[in-house]
N, C-alpha and C. Protein backbone atom coordinates (compact mmCIF):
# COMPACT_ATOMS: atom_id res chain seq x y z
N UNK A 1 0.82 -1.19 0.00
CA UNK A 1 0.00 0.00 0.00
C UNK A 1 0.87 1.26 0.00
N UNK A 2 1.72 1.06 0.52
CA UNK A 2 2.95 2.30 0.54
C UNK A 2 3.43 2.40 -0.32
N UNK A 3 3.87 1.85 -1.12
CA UNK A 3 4.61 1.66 -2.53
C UNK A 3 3.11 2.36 -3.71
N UNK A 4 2.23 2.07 -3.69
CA UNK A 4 1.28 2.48 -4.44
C UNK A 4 0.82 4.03 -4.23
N UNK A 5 0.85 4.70 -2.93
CA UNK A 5 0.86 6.40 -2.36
C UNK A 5 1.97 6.76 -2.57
N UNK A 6 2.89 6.12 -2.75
CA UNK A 6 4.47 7.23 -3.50
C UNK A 6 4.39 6.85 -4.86
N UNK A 7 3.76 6.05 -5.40
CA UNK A 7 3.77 5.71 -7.17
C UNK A 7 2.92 7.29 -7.17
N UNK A 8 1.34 7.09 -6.78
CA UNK A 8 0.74 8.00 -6.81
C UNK A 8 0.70 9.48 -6.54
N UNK A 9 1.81 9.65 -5.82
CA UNK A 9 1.93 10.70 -5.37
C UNK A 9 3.44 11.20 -6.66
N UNK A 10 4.17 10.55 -6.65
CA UNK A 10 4.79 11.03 -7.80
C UNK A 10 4.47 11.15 -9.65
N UNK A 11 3.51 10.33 -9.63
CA UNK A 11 2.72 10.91 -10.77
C UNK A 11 1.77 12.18 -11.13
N UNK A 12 1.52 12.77 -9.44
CA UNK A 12 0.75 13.74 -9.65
C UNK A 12 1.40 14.88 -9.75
N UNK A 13 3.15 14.91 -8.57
CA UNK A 13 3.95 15.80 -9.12
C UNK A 13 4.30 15.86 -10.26
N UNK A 14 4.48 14.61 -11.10
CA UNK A 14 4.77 15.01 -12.47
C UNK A 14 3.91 15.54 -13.43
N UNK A 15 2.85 15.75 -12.85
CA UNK A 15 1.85 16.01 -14.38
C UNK A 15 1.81 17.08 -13.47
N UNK A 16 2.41 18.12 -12.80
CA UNK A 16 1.94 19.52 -12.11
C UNK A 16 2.60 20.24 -13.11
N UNK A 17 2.86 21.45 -13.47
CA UNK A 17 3.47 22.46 -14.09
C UNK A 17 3.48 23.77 -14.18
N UNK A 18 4.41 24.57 -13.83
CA UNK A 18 4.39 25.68 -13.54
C UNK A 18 4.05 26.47 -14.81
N UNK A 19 4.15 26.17 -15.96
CA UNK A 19 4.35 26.05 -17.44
C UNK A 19 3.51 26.77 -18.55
N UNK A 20 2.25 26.55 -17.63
CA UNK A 20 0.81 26.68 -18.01
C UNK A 20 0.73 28.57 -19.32
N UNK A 21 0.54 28.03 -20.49
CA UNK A 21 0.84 29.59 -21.26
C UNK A 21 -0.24 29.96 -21.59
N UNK A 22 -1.75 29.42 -20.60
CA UNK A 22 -2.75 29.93 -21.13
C UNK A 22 -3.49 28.97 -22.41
N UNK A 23 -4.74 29.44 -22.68
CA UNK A 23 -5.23 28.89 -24.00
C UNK A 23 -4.56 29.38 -25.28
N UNK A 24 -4.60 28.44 -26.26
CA UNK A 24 -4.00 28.56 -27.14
C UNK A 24 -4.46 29.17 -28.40
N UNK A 25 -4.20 30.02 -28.92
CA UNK A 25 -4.83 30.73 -30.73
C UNK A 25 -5.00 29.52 -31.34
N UNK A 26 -5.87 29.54 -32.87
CA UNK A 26 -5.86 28.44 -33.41
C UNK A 26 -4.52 27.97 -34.56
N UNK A 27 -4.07 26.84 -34.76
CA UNK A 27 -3.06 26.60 -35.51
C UNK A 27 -3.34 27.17 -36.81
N UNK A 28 -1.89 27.53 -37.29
CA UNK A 28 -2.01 28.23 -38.29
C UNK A 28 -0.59 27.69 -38.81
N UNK A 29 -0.31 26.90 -40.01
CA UNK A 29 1.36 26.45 -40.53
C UNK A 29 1.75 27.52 -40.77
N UNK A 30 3.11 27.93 -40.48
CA UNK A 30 3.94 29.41 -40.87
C UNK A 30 5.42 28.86 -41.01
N UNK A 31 5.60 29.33 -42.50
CA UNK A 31 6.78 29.00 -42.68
C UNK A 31 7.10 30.05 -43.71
N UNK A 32 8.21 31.10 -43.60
CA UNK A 32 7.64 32.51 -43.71
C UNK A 32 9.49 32.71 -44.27
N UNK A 33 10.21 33.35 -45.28
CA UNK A 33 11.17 33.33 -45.86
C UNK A 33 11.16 35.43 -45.91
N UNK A 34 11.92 36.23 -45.26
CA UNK A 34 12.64 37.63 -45.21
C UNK A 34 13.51 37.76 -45.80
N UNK A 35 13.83 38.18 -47.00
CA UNK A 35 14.96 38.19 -47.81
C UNK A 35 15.44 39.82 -47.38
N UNK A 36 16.58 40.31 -47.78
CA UNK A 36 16.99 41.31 -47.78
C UNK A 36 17.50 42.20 -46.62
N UNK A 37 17.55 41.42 -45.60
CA UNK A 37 18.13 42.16 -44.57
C UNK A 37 19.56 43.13 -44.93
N UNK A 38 20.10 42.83 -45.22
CA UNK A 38 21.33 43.77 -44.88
C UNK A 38 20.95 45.12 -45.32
N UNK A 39 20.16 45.60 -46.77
CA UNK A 39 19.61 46.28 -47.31
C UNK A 39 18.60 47.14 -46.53
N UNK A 40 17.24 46.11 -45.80
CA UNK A 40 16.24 46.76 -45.38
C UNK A 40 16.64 47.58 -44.28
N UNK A 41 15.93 49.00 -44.42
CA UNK A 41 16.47 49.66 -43.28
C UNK A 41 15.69 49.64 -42.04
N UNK A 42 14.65 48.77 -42.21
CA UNK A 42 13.62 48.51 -41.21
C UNK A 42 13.63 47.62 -40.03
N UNK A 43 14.62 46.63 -40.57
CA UNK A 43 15.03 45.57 -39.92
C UNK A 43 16.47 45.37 -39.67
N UNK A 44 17.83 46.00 -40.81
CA UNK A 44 19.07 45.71 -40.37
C UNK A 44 19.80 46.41 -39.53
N UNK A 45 19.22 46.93 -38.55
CA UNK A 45 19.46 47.96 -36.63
C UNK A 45 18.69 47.21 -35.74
N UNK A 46 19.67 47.23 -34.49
CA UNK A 46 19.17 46.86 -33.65
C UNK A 46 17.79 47.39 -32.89
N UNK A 47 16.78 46.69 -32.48
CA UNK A 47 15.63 47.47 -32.39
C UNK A 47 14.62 48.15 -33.38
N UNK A 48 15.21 47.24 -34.77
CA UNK A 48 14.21 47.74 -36.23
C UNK A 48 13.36 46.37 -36.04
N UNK A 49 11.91 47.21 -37.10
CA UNK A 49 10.81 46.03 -36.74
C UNK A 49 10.21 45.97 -38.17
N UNK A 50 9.82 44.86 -38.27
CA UNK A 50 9.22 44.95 -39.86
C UNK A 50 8.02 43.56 -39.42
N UNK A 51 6.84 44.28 -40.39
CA UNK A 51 5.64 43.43 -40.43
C UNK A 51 6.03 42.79 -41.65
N UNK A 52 5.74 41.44 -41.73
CA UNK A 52 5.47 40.49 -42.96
C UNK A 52 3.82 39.57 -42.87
N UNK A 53 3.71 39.31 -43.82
CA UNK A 53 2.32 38.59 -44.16
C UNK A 53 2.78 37.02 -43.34
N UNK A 54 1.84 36.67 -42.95
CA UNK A 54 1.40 35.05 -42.51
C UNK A 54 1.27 35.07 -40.95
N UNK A 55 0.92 34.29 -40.67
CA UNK A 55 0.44 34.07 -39.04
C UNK A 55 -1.33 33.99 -39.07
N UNK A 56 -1.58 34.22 -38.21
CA UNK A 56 -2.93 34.80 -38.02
C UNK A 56 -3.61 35.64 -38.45
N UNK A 57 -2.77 37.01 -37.64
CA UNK A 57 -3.26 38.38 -38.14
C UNK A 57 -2.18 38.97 -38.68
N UNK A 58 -0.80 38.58 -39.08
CA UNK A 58 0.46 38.50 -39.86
C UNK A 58 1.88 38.80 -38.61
N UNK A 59 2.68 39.02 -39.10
CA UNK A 59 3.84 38.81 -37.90
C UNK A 59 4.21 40.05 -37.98
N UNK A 60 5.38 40.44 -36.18
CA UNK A 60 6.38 41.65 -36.45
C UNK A 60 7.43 40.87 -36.24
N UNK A 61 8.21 40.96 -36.38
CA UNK A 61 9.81 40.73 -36.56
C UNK A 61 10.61 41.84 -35.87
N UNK A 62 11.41 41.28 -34.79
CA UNK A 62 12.51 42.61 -34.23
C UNK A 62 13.54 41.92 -34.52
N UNK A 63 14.26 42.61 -34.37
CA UNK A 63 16.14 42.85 -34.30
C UNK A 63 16.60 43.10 -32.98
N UNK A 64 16.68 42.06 -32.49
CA UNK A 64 17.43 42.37 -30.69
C UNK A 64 19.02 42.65 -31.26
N UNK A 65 19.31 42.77 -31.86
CA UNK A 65 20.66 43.30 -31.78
C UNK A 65 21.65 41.78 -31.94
N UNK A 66 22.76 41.53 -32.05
CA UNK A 66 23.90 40.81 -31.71
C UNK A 66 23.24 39.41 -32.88
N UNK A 67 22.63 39.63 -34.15
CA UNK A 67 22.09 38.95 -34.88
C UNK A 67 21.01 38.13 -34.23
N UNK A 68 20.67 38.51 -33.12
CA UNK A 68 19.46 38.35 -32.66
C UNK A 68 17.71 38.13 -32.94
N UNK A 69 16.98 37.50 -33.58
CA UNK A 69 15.55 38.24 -34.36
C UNK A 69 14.43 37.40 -33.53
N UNK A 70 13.45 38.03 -33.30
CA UNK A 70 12.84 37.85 -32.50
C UNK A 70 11.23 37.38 -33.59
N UNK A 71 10.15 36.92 -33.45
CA UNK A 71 8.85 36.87 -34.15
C UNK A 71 7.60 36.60 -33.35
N UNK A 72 6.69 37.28 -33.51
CA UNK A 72 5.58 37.54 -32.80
C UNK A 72 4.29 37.34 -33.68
N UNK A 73 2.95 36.75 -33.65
CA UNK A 73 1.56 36.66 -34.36
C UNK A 73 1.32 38.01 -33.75
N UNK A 74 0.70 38.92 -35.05
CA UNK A 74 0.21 40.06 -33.78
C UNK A 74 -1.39 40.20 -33.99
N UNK A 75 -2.06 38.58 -33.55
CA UNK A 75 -3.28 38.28 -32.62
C UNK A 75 -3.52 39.00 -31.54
N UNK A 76 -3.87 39.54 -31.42
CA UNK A 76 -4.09 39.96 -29.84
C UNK A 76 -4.63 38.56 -28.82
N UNK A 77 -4.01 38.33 -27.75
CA UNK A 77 -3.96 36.89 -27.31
C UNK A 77 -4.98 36.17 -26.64
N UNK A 78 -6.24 37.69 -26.51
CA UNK A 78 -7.31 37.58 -25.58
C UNK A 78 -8.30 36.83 -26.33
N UNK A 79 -8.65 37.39 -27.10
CA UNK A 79 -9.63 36.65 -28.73
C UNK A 79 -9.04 35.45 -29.08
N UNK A 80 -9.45 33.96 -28.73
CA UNK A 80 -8.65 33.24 -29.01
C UNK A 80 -9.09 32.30 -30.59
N UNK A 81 -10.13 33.12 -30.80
CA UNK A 81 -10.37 32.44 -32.16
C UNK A 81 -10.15 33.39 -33.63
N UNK A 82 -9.98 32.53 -34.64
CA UNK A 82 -9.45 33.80 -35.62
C UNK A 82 -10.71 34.39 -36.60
N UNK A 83 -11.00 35.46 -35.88
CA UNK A 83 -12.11 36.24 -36.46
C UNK A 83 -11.77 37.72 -36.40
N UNK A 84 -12.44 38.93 -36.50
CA UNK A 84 -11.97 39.97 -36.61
C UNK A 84 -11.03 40.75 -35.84
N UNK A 85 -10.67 40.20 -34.87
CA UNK A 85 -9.60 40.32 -33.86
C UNK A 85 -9.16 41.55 -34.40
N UNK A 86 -8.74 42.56 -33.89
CA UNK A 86 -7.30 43.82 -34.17
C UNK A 86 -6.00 43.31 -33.97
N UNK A 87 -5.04 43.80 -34.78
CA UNK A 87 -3.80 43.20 -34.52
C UNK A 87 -3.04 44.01 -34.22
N UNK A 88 -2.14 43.80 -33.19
CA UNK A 88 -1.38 44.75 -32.35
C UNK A 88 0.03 45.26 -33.50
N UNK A 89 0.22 46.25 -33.00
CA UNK A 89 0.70 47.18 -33.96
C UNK A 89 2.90 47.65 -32.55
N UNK A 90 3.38 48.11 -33.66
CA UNK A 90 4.44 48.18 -32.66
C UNK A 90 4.59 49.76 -32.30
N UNK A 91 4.43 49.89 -30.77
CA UNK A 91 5.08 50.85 -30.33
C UNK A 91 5.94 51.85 -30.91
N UNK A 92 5.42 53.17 -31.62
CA UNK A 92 6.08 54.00 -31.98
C UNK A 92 7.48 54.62 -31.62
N UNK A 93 7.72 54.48 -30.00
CA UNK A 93 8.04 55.43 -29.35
C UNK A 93 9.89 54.03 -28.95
N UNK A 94 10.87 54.48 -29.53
CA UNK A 94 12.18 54.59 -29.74
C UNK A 94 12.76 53.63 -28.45
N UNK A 95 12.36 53.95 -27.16
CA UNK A 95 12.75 53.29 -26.18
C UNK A 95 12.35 51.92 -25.88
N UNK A 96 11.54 51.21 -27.03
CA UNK A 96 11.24 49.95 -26.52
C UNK A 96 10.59 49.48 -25.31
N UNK A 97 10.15 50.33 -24.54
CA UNK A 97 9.43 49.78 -23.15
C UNK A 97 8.01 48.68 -23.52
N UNK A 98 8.20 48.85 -24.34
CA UNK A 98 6.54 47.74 -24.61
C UNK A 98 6.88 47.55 -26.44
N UNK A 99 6.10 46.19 -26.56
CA UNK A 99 6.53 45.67 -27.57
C UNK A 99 5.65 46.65 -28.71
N UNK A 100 4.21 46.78 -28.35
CA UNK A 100 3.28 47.17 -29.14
C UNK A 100 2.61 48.66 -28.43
N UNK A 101 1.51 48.89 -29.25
CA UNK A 101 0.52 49.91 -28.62
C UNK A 101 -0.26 48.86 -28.12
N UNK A 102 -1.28 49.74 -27.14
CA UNK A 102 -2.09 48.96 -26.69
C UNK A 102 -3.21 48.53 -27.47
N UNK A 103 -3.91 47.19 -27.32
CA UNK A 103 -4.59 46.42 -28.46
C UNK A 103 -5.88 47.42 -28.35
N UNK A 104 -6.22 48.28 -29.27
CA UNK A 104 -7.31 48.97 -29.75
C UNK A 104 -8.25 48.40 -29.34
N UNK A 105 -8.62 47.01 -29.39
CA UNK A 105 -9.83 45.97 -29.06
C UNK A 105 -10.12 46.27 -27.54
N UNK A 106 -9.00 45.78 -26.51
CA UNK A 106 -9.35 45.33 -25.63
C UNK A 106 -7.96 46.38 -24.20
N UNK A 107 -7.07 46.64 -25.30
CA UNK A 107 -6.48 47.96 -24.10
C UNK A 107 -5.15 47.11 -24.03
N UNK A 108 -4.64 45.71 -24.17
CA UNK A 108 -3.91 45.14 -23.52
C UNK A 108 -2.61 45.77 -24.29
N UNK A 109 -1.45 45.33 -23.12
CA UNK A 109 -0.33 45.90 -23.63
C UNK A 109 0.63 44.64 -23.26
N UNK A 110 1.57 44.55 -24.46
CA UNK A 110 2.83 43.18 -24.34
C UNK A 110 4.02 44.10 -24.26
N UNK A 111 5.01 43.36 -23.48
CA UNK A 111 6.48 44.00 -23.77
C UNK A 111 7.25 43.67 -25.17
N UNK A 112 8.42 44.25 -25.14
CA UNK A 112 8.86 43.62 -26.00
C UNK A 112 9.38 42.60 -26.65
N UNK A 113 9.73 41.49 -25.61
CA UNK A 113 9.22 39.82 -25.54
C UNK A 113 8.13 39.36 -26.21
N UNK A 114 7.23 40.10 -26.21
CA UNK A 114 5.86 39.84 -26.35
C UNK A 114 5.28 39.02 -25.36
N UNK A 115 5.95 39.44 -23.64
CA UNK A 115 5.29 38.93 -22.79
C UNK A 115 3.77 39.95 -22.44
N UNK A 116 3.37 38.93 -21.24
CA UNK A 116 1.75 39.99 -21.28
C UNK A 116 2.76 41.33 -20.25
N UNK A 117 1.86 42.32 -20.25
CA UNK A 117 2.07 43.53 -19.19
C UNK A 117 0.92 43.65 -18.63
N UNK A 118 -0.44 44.13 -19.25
CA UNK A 118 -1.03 44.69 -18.71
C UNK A 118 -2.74 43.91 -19.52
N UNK A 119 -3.81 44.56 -18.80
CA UNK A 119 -4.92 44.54 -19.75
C UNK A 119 -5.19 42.54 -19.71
N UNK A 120 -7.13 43.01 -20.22
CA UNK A 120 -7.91 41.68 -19.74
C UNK A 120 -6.63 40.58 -20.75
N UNK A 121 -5.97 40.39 -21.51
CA UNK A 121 -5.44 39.32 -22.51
C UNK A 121 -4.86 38.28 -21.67
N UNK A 122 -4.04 38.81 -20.49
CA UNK A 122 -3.31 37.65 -19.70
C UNK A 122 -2.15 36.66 -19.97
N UNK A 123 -2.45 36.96 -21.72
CA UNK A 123 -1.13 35.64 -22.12
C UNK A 123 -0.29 36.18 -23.07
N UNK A 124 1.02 35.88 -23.02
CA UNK A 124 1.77 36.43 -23.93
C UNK A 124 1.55 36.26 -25.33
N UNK A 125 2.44 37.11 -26.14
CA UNK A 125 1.60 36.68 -27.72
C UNK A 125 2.65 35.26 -28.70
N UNK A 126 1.89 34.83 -29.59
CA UNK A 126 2.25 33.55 -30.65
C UNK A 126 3.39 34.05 -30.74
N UNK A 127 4.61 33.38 -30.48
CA UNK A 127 6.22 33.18 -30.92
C UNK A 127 6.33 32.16 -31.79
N UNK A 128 7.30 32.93 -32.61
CA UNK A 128 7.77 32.19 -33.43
C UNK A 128 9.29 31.64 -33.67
N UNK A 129 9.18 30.53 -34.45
CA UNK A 129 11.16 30.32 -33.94
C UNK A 129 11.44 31.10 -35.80
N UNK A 130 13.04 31.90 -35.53
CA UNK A 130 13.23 32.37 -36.41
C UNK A 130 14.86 31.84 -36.35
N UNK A 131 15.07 31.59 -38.11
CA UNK A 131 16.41 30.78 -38.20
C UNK A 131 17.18 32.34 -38.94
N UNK A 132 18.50 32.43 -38.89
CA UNK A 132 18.89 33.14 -39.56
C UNK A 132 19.67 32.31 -40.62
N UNK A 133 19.25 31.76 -42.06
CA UNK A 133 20.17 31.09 -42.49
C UNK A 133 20.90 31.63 -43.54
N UNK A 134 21.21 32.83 -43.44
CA UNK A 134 22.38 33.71 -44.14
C UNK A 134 22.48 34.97 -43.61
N UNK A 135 23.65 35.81 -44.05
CA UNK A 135 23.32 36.84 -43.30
C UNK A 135 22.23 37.96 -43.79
N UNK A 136 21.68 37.67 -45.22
CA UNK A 136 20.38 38.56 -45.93
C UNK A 136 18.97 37.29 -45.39
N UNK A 137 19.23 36.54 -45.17
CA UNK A 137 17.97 35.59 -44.70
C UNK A 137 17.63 35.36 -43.90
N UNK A 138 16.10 35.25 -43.36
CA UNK A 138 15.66 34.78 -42.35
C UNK A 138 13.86 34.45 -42.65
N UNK A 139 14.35 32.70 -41.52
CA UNK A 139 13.24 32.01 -42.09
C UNK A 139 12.45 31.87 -40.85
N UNK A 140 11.17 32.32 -41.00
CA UNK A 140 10.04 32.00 -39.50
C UNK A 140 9.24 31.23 -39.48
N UNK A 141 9.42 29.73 -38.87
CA UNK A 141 8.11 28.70 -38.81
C UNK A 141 8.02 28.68 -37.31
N UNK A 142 7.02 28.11 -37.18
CA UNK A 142 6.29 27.50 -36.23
C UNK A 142 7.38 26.64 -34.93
N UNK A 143 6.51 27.12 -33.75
CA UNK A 143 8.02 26.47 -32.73
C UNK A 143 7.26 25.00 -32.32
């Protein structure tokens, strides 16, 4: 009987998780090809951002610096189904303190992580994994 309350009891720690990222947007395949970096002046500085088509409501793309690139769905994360949703837009303002403006829809605000900050959304926004496979290329699919 003892042997069966520590089986049990360690199965329940294992299925615990601190992990939890919220409900999920609906799947969407993204496999998304940026040509022209060295050129674009939108994207080849650290802290440049450029929108491209695909995702949901389509992606931003940053430049953390040190060949760094970052990719975001800009769903707003609260709306979890894909219907007229607004799509968050990036922060005008030079210092980077927040990734976006706040979502027109619903007020919420992400950093520049695209973790949550503020506002009803609660969950950070769709990441994407981004490869750099040249130094003019970069490819964004699905993590």
């Amino acid at each position: 009987m003892r042997q069966f309350l520590t089986l049990c009891t360690l199965v329940l720690l294992m299925a615990c998780s601190d992990s939890y990222e919220g409900p999920r947007l609906p799947y969407k395949h993204v496999d998304v090809t940026v040509t022209g970096l060295q050129t674009d002046p939108t994207l080849n500085q650290p802290n440049g951002y450029k929108y491209v088509s695909g995702g949901l409501k389509g992606i931003v793309v940053i430049n953390f610096g040190g060949g760094t690139y970052r990719a975001f769905d800009r769903h707003c994360s609260l709306v979890l189904e894909d219907d007229g949703c607004v799509q968050v837009s990036v922060d005008g303002d030079t210092n980077y303190t927040q990734l976006v403006d706040p979502c027109t829809e619903c007020g919420s605000r992400f950093g520049r992580d695209g973790s949550y900050i503020s506002g009803p959304a609660l969950y950070p926004l769709l990441e994407y994994r981004v490869t750099v496979e040249s130094p003019n290329v970069l490819r964004i699919q699905n993590l």
